[in-house]
C-alpha atoms as a PDB file:
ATOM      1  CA  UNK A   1     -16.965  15.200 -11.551  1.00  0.00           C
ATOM      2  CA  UNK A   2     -19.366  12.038 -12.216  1.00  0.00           C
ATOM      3  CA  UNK A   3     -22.378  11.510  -9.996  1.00  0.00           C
ATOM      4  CA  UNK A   4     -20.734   8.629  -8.408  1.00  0.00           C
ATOM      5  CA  UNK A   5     -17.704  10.510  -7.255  1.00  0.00           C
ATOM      6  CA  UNK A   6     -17.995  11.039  -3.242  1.00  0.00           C
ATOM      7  CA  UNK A   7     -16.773  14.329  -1.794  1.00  0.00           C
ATOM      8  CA  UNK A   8     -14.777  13.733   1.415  1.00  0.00           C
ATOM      9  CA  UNK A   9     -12.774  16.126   3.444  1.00  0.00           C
ATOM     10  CA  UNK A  10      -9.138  15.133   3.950  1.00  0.00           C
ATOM     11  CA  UNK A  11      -6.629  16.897   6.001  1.00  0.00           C
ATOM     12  CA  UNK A  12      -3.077  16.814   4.287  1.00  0.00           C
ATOM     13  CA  UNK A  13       0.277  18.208   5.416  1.00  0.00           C
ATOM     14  CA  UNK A  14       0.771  21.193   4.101  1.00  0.00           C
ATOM     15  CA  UNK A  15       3.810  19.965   1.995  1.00  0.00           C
ATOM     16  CA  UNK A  16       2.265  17.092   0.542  1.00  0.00           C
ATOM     17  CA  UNK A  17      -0.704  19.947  -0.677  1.00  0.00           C
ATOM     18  CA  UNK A  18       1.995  22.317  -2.062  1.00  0.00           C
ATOM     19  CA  UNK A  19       3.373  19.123  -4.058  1.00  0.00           C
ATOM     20  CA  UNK A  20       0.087  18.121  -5.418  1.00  0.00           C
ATOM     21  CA  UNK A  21      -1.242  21.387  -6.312  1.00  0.00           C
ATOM     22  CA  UNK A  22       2.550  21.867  -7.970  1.00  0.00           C
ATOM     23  CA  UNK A  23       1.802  18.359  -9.874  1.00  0.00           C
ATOM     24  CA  UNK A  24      -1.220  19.265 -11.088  1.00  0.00           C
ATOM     25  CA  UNK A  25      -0.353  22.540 -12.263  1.00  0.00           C
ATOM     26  CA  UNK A  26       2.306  20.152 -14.346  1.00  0.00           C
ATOM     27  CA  UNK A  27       0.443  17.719 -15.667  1.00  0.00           C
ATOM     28  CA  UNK A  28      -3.639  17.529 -16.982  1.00  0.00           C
ATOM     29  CA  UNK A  29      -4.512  15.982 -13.488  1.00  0.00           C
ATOM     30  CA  UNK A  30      -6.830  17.607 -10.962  1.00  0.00           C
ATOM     31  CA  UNK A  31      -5.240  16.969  -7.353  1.00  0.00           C
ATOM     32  CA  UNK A  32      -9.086  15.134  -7.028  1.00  0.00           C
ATOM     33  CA  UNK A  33      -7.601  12.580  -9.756  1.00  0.00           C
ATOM     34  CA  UNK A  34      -4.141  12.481  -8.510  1.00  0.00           C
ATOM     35  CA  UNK A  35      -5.250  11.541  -5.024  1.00  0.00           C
ATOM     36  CA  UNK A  36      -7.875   9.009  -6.696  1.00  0.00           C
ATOM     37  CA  UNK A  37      -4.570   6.962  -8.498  1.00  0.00           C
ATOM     38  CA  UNK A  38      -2.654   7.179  -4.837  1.00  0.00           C
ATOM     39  CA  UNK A  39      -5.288   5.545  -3.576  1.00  0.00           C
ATOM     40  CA  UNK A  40      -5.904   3.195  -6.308  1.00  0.00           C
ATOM     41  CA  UNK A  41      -2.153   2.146  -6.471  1.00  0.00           C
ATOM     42  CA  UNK A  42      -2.415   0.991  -2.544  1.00  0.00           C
ATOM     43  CA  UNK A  43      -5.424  -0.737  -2.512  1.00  0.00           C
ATOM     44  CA  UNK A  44      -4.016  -2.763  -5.646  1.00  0.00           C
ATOM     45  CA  UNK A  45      -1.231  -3.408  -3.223  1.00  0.00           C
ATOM     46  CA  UNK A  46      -2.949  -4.872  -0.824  1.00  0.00           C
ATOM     47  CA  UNK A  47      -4.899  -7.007  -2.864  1.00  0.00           C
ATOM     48  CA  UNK A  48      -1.324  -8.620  -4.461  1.00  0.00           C
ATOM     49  CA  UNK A  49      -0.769  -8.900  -0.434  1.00  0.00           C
ATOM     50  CA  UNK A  50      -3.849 -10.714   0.265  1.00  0.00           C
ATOM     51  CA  UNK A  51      -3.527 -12.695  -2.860  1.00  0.00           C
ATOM     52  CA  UNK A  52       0.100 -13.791  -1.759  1.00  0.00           C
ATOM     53  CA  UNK A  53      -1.283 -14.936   1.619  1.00  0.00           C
ATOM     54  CA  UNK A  54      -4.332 -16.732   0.239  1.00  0.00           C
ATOM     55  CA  UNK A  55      -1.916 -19.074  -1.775  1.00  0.00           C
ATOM     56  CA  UNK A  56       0.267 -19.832   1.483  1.00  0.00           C
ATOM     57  CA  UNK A  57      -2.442 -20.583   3.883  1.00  0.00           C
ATOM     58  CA  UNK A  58      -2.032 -24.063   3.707  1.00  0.00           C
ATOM     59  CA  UNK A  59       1.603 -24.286   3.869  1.00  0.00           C
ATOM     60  CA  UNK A  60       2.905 -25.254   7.687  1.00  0.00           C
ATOM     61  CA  UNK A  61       2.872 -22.586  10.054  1.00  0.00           C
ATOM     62  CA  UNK A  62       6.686 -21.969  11.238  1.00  0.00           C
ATOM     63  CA  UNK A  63       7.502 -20.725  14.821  1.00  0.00           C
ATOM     64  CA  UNK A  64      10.094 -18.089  14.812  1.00  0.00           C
ATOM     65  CA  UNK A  65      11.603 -19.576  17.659  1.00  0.00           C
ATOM     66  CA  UNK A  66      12.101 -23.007  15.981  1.00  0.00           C
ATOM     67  CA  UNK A  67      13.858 -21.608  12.547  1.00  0.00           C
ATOM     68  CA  UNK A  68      15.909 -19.819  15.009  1.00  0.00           C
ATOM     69  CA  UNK A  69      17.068 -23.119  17.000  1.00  0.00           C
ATOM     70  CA  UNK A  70      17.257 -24.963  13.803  1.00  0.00           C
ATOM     71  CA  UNK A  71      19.354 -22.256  12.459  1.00  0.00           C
ATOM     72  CA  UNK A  72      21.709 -22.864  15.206  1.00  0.00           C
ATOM     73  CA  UNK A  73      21.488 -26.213  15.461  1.00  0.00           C
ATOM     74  CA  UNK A  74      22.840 -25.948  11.801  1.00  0.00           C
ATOM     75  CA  UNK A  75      25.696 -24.017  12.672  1.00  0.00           C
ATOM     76  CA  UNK A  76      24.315 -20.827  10.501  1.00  0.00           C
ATOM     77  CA  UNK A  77      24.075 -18.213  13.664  1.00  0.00           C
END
């Protein structure tokens, strides 16, 4: 463990601890790094997410409502 790593306390359901401690016993990955690429993986999700959005925000804003009447209006519901 580097000097920048922080130690936290986490609660985890007991099944989801029995399957990391089982992965790490598999693999050359403490549960400490296993945990680290979890979170990793959905923070880089998020930031596709709030890329995606950042690209849209000036296209029109559509009312649910109105795609539904046009949708009707169109003969497609």
């Amino acid at each position: 463990m580097t000097g920048s790593n922080k130690r936290v306390t986490i609660y985890l359901k007991p099944e989801f601890h029995r399957a990391l401690k089982v992965k790490a016993a598999e693999t050359e990955y403490s549960i400490s790094d296993l945990v680290n690429s979890a979170v990793k993986r959905a923070l880089l999700e998020d930031a596709v997410d709030l890329e995606a959005f950042e690209k849209r925000a000036g296209e029109p804003l559509l009312a649910f409502e109105d795609v539904v009447r046009d949708l009707k209006r169109h003969g497609k519901l």
